[in-house]
PDB file of N, CA and C in Angstrom:
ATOM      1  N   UNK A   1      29.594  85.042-105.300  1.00  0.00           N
ATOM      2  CA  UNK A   1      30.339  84.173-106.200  1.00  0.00           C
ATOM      3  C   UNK A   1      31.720  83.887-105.613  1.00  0.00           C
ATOM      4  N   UNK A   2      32.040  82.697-106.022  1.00  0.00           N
ATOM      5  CA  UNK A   2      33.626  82.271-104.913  1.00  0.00           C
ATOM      6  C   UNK A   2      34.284  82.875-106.163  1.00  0.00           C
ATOM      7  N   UNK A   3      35.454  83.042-105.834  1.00  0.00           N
ATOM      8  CA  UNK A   3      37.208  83.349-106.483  1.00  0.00           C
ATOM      9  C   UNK A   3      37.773  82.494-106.780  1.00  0.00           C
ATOM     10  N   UNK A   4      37.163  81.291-106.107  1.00  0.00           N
ATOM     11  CA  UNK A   4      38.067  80.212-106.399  1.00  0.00           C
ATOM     12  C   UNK A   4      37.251  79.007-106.962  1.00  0.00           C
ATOM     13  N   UNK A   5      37.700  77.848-107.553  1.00  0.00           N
ATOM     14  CA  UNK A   5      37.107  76.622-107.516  1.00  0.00           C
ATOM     15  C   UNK A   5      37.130  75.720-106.631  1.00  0.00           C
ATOM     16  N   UNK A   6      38.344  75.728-105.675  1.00  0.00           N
ATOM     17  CA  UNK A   6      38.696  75.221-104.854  1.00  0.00           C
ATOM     18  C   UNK A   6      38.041  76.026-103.690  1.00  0.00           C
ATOM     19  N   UNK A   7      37.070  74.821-102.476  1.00  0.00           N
ATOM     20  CA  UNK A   7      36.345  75.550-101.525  1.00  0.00           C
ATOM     21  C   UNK A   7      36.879  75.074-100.288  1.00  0.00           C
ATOM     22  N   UNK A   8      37.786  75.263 -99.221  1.00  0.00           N
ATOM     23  CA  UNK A   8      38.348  74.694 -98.430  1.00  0.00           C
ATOM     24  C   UNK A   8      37.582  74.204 -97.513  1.00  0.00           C
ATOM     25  N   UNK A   9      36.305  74.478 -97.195  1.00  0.00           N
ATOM     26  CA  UNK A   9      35.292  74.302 -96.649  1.00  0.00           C
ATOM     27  C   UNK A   9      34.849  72.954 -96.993  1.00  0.00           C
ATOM     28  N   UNK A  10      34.451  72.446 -98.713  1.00  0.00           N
ATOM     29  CA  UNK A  10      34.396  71.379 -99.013  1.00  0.00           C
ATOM     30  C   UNK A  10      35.463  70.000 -99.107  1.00  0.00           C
ATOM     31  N   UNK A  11      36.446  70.020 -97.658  1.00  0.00           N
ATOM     32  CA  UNK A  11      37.133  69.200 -97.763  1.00  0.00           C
ATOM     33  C   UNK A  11      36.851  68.405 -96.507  1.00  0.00           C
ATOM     34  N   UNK A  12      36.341  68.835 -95.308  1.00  0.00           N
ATOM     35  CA  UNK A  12      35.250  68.129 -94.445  1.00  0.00           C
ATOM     36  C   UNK A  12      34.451  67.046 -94.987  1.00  0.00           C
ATOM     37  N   UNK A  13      33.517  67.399 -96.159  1.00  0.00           N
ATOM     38  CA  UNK A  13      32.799  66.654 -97.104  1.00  0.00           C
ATOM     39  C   UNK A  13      33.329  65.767 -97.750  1.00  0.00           C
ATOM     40  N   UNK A  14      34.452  65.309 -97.510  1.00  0.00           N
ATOM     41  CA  UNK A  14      34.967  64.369 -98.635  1.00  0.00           C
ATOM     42  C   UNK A  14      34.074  63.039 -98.281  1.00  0.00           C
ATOM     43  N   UNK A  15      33.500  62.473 -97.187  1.00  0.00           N
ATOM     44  CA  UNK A  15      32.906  60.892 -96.933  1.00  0.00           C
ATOM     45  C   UNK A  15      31.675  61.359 -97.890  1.00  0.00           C
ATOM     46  N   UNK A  16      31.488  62.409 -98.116  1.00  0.00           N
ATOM     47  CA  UNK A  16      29.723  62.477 -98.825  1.00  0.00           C
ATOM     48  C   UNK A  16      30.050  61.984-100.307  1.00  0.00           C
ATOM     49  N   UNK A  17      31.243  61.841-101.250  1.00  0.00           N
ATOM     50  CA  UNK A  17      31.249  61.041-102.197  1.00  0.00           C
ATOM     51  C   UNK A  17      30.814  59.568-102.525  1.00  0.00           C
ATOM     52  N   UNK A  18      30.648  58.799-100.870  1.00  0.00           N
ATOM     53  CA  UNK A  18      30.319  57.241-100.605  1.00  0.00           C
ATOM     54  C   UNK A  18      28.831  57.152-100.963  1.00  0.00           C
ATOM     55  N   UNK A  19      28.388  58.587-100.962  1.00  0.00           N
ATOM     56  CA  UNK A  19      26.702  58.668-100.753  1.00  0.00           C
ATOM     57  C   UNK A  19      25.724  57.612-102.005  1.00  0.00           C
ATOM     58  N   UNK A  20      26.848  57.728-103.155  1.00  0.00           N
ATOM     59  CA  UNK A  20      26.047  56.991-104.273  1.00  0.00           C
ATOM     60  C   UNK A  20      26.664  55.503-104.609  1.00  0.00           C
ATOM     61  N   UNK A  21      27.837  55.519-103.914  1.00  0.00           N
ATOM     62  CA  UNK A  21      28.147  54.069-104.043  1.00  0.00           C
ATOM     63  C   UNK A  21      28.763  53.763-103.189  1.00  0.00           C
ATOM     64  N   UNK A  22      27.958  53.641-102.134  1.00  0.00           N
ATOM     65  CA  UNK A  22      28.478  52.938-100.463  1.00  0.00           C
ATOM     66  C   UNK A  22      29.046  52.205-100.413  1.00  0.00           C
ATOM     67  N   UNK A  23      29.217  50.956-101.167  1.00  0.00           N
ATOM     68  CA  UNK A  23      30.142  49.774-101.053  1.00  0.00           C
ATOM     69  C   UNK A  23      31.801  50.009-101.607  1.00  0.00           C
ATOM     70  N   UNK A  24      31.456  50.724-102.880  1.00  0.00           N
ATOM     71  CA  UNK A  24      32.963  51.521-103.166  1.00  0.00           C
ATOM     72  C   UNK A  24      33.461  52.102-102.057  1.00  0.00           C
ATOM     73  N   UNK A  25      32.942  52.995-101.564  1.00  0.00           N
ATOM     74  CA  UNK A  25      33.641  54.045-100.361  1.00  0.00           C
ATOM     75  C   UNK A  25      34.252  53.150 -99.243  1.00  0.00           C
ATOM     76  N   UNK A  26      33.395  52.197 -98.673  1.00  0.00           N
ATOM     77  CA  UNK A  26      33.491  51.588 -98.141  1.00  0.00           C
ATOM     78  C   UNK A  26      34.792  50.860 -98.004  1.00  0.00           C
ATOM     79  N   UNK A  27      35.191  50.196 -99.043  1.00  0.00           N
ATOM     80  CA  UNK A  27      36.401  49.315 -99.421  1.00  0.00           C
ATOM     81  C   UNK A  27      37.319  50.236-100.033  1.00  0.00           C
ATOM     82  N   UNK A  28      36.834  51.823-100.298  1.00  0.00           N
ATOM     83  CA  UNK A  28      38.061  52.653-100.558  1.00  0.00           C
ATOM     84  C   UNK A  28      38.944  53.195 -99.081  1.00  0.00           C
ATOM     85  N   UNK A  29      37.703  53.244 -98.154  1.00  0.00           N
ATOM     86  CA  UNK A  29      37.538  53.647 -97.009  1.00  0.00           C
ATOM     87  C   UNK A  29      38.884  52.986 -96.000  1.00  0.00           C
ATOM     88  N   UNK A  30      38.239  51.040 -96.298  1.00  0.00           N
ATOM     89  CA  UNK A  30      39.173  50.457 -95.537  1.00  0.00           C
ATOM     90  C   UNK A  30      40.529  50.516 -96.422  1.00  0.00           C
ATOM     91  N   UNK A  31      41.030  50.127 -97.425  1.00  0.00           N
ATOM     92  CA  UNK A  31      41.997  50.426 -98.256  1.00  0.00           C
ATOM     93  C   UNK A  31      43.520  51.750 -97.658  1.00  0.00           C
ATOM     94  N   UNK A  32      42.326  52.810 -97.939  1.00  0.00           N
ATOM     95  CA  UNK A  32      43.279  54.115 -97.717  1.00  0.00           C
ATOM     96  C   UNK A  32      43.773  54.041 -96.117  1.00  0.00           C
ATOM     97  N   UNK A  33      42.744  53.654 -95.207  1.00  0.00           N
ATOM     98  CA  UNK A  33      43.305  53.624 -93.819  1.00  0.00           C
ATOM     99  C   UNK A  33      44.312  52.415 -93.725  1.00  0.00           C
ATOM    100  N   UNK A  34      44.316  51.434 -94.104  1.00  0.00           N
ATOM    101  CA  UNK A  34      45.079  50.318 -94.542  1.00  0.00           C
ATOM    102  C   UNK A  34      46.951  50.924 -94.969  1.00  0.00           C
ATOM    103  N   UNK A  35      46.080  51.779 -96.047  1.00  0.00           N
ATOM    104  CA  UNK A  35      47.788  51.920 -96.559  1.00  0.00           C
ATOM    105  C   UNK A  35      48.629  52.881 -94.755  1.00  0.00           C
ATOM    106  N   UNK A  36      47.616  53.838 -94.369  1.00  0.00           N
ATOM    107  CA  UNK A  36      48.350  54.866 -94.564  1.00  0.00           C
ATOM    108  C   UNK A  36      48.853  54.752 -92.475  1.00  0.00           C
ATOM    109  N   UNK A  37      48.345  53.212 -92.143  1.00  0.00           N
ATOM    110  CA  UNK A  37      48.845  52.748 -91.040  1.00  0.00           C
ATOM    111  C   UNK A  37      50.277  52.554 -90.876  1.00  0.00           C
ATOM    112  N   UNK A  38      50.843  52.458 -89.925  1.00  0.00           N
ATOM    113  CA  UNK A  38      52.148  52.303 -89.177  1.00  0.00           C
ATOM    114  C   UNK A  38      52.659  50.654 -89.846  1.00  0.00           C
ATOM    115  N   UNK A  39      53.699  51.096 -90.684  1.00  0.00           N
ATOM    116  CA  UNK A  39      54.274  49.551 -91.368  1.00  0.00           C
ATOM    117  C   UNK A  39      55.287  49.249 -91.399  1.00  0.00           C
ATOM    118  N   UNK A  40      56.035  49.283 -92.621  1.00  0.00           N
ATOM    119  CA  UNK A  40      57.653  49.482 -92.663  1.00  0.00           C
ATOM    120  C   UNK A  40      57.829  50.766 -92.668  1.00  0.00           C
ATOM    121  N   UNK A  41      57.271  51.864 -93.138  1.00  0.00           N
ATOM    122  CA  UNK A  41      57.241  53.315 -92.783  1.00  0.00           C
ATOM    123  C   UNK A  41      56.291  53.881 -91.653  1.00  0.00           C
ATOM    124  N   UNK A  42      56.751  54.712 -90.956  1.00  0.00           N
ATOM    125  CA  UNK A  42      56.110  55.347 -90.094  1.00  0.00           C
ATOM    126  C   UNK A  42      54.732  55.842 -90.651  1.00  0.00           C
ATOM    127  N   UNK A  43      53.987  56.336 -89.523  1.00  0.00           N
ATOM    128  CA  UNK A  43      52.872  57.302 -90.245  1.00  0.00           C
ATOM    129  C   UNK A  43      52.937  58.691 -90.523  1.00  0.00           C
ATOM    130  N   UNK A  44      54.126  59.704 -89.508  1.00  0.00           N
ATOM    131  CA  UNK A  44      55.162  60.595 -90.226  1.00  0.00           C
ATOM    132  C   UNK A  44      55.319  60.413 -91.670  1.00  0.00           C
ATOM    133  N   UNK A  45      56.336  59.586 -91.751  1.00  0.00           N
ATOM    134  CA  UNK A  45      56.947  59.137 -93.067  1.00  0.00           C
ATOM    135  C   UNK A  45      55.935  59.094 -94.272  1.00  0.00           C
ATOM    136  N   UNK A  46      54.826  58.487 -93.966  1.00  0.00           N
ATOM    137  CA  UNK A  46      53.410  58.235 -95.005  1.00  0.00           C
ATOM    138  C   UNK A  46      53.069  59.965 -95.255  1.00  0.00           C
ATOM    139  N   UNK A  47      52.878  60.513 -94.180  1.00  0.00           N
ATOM    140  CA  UNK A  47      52.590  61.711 -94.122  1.00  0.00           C
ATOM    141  C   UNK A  47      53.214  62.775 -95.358  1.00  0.00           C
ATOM    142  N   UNK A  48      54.564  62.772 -94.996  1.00  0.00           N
ATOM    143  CA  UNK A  48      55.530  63.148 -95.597  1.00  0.00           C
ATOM    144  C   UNK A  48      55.100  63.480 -97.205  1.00  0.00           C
ATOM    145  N   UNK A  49      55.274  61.573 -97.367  1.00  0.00           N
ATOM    146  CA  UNK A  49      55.126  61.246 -98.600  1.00  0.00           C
ATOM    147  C   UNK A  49      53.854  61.982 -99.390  1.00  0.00           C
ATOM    148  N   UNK A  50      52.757  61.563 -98.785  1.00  0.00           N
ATOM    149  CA  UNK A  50      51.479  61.775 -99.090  1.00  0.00           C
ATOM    150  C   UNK A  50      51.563  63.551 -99.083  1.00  0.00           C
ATOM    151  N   UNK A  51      52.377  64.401 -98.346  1.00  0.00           N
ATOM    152  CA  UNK A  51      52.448  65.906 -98.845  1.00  0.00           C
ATOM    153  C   UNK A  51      53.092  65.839-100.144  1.00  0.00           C
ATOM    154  N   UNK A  52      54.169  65.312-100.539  1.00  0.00           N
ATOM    155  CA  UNK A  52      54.609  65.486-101.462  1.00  0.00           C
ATOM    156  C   UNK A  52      54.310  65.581-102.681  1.00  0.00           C
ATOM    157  N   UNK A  53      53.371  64.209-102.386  1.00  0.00           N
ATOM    158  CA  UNK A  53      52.550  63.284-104.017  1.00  0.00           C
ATOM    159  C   UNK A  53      51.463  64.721-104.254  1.00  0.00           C
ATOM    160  N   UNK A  54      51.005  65.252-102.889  1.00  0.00           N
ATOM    161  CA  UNK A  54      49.745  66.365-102.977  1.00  0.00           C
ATOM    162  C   UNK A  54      50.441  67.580-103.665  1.00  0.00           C
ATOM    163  N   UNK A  55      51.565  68.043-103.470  1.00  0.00           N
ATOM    164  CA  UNK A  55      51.829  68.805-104.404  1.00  0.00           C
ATOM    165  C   UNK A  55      52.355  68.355-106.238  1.00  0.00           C
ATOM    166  N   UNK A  56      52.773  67.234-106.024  1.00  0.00           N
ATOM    167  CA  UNK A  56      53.077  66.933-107.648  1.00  0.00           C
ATOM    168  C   UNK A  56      51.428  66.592-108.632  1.00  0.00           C
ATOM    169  N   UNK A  57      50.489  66.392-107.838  1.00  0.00           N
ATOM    170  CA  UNK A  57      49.012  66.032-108.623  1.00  0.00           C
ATOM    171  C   UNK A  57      48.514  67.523-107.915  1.00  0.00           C
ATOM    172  N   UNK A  58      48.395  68.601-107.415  1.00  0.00           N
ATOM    173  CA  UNK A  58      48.184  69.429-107.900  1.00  0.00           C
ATOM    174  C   UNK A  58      46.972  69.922-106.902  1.00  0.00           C
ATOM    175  N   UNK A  59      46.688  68.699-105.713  1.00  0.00           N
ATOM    176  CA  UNK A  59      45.205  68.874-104.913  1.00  0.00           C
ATOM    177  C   UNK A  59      45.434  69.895-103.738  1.00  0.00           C
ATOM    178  N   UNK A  60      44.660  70.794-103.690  1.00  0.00           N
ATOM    179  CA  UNK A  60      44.670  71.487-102.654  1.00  0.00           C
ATOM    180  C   UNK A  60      43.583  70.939-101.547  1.00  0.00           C
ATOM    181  N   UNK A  61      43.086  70.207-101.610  1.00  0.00           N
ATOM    182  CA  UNK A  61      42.242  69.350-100.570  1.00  0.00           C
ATOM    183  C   UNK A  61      43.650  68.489 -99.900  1.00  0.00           C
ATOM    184  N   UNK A  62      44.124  67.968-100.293  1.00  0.00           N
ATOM    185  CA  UNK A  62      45.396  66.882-100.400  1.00  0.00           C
ATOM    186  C   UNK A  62      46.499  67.725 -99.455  1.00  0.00           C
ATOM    187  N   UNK A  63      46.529  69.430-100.139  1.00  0.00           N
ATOM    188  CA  UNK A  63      47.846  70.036 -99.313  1.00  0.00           C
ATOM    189  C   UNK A  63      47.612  69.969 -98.189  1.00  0.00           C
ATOM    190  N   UNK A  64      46.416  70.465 -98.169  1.00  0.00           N
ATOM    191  CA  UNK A  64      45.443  71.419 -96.891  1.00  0.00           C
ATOM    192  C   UNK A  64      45.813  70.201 -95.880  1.00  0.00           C
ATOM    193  N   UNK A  65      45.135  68.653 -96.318  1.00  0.00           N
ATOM    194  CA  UNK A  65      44.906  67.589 -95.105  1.00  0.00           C
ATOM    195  C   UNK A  65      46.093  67.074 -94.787  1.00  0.00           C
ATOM    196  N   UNK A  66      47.414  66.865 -96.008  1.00  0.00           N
ATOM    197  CA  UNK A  66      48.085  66.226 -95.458  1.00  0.00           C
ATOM    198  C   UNK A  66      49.531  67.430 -94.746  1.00  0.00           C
ATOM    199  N   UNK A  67      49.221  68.561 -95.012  1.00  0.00           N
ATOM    200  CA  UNK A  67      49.891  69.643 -94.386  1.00  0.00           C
ATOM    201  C   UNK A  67      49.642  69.804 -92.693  1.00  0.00           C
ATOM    202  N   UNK A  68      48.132  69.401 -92.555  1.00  0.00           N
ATOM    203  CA  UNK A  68      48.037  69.122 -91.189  1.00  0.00           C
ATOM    204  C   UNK A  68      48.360  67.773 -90.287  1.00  0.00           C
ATOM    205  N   UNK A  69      48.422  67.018 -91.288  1.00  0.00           N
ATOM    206  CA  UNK A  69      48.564  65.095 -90.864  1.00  0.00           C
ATOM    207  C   UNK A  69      50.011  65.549 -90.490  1.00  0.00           C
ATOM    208  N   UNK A  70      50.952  66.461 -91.663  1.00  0.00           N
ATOM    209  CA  UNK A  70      52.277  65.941 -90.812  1.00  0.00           C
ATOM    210  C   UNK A  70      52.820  66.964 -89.482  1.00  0.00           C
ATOM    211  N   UNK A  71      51.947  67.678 -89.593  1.00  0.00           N
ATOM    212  CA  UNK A  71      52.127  68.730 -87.993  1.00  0.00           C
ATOM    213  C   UNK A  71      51.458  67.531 -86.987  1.00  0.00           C
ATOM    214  N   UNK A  72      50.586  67.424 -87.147  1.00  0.00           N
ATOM    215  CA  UNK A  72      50.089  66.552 -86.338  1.00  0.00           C
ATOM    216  C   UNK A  72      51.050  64.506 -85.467  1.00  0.00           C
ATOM    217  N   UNK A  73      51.986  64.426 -86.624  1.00  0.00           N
ATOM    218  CA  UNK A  73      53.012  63.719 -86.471  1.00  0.00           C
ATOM    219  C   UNK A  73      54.334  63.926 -86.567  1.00  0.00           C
ATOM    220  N   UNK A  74      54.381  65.199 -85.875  1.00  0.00           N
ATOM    221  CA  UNK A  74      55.852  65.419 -85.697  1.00  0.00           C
ATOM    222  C   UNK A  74      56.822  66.365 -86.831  1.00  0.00           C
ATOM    223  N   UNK A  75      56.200  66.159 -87.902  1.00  0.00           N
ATOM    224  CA  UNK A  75      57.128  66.982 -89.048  1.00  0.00           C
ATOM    225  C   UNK A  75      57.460  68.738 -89.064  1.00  0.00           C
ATOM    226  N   UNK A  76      58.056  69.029 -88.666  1.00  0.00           N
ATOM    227  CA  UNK A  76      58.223  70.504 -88.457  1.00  0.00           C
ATOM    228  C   UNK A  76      58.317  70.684 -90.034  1.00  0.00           C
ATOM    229  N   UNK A  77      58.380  72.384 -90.395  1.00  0.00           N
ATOM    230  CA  UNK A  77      57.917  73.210 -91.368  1.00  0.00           C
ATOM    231  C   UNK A  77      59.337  72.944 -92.684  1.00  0.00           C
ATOM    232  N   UNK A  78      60.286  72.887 -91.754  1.00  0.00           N
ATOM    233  CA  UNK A  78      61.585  72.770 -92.407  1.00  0.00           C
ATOM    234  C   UNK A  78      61.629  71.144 -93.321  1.00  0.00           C
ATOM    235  N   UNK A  79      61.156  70.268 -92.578  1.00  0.00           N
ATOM    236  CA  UNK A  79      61.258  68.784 -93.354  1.00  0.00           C
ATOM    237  C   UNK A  79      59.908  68.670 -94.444  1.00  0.00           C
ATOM    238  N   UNK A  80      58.527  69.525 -93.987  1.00  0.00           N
ATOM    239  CA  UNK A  80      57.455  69.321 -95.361  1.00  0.00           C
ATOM    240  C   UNK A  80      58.308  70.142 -96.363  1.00  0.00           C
ATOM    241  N   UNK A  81      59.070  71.300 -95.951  1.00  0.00           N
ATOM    242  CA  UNK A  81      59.383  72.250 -97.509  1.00  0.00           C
ATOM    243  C   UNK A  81      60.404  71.048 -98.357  1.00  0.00           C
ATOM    244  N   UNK A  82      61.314  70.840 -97.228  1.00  0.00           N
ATOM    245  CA  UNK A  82      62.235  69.471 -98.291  1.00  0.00           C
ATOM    246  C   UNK A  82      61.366  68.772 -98.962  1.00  0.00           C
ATOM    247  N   UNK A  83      60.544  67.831 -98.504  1.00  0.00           N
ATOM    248  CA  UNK A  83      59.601  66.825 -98.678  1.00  0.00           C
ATOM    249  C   UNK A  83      58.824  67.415-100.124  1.00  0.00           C
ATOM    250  N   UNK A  84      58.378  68.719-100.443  1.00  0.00           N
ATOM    251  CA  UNK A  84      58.009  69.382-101.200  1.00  0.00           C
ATOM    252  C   UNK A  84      59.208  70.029-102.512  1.00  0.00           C
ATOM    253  N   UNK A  85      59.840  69.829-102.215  1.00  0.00           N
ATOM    254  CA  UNK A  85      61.238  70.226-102.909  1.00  0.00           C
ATOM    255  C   UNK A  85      61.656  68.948-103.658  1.00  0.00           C
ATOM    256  N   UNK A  86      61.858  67.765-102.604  1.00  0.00           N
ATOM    257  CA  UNK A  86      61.498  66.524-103.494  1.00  0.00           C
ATOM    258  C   UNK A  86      60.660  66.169-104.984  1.00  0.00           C
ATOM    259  N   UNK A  87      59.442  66.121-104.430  1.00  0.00           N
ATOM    260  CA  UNK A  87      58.504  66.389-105.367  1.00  0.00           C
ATOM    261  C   UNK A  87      58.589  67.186-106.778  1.00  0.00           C
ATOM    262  N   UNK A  88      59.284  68.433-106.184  1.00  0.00           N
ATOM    263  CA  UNK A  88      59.431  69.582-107.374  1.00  0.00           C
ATOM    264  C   UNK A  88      60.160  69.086-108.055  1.00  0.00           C
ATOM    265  N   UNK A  89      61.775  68.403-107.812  1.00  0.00           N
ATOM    266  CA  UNK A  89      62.693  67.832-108.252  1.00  0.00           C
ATOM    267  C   UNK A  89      62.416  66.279-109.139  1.00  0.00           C
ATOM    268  N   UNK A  90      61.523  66.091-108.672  1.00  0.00           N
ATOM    269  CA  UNK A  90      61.130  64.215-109.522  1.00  0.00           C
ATOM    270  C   UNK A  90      60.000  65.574-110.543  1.00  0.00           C
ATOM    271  N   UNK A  91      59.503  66.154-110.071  1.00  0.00           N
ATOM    272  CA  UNK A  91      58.442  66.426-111.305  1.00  0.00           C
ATOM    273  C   UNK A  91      59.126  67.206-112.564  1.00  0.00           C
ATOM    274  N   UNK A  92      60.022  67.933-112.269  1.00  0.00           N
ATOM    275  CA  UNK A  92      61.073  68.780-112.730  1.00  0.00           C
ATOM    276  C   UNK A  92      61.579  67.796-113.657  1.00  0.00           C
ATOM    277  N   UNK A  93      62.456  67.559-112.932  1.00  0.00           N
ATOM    278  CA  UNK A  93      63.106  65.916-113.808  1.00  0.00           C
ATOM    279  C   UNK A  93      62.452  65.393-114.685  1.00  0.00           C
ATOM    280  N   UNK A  94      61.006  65.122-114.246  1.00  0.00           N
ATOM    281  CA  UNK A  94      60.377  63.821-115.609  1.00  0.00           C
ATOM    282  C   UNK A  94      60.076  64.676-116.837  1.00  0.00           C
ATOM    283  N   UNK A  95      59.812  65.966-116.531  1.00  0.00           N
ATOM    284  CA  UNK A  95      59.463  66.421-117.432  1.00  0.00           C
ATOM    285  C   UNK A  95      60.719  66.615-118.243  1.00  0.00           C
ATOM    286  N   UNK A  96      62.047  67.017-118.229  1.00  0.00           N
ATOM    287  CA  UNK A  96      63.092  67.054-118.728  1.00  0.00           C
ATOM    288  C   UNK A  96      63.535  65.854-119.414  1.00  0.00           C
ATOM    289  N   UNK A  97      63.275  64.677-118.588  1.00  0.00           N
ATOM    290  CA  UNK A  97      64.129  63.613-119.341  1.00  0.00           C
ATOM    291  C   UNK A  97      63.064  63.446-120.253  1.00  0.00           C
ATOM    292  N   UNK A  98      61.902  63.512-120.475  1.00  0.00           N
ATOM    293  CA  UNK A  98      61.209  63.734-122.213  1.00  0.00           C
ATOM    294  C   UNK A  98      61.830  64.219-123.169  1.00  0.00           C
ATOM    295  N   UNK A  99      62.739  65.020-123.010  1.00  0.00           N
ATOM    296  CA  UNK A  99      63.415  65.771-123.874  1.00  0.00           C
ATOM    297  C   UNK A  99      63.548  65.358-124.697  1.00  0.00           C
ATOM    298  N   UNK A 100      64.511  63.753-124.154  1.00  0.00           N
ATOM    299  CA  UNK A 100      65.070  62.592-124.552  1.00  0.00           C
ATOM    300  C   UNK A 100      63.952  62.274-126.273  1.00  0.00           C
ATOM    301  N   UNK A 101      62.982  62.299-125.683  1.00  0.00           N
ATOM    302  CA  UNK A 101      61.970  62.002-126.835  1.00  0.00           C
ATOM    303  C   UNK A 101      61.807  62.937-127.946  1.00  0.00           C
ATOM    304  N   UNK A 102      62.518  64.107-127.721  1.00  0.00           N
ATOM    305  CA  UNK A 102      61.824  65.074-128.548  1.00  0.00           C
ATOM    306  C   UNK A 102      63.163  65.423-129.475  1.00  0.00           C
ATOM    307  N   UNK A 103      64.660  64.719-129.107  1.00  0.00           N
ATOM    308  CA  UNK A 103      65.359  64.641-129.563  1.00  0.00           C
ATOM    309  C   UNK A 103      65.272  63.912-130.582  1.00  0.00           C
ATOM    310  N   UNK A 104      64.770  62.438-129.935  1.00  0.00           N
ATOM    311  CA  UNK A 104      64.555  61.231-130.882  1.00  0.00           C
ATOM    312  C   UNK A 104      64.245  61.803-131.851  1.00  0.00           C
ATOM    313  N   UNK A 105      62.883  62.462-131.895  1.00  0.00           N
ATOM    314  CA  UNK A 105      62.332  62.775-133.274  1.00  0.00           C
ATOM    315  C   UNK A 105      62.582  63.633-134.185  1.00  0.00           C
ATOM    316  N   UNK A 106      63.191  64.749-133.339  1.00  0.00           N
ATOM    317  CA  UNK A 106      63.755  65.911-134.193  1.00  0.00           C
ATOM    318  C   UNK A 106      64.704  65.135-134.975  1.00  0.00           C
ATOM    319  N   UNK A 107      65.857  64.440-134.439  1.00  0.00           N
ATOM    320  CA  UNK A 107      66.690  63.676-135.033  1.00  0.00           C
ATOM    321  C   UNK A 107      66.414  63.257-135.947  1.00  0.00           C
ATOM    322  N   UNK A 108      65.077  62.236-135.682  1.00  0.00           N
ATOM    323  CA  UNK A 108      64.712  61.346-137.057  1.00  0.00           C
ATOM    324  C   UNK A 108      64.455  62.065-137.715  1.00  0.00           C
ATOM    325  N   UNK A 109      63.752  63.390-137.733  1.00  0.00           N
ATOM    326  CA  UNK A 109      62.811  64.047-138.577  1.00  0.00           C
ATOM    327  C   UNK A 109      63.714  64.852-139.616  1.00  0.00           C
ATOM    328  N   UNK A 110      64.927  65.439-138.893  1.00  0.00           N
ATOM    329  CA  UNK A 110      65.967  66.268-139.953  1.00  0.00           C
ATOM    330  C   UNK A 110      67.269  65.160-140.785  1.00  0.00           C
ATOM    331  N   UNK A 111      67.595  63.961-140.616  1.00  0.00           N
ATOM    332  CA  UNK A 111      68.113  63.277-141.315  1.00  0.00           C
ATOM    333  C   UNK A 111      67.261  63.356-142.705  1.00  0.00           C
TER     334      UNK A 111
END
């Protein structure tokens, strides 16, 4: 029995999702390589990004690949932890400025 839900093994497997709807994959396929080409941002830079977003949604398929995409383009250990610190800080944040909302109502609610 695994320990985990997460199988690091099953992240090789990710093209076998196209298996039932080939034409989706397909045009998800060209899409994602699309974005994640050399543009106004580097592919570093995409990299970067794409660690970041992987820790604020939570994917460990996502850490795992794009933890290696940015070794693989240059990003030493010191710029993913920023890059990740980022992330913490916008996720940190959004959740705080809700507050905002919970004021609203308390407000309304005790007048």
């Amino acid at each position: 029995m695994n320990d985990t839900y997460y199988r690091p093994q099953d992240l090789p497997r990710f093209g076998e999702i196209g298996e039932g709807a080939p034409e989706l994959w397909q045009k998800f396929s060209e899409w994602y390589g699309a974005v994640f080409r050399e543009g106004a941002l580097s592919e570093r830079e995409k990299a970067l990004i794409a660690l970041a977003v992987s820790h604020t949604v939570q994917c460990p398929y996502c850490i795992d690949a794009y933890t290696q995409a940015c070794l693989e383009k240059g990003s030493n250990e010191e710029q993913m932890t920023e890059a990740v610190h980022v992330a913490a800080a916008i996720r940190g944040g959004s959740a705080l400025v809700h507050g905002v909302q919970m004021r609203n109502v308390a407000h309304r609610l005790q007048r």
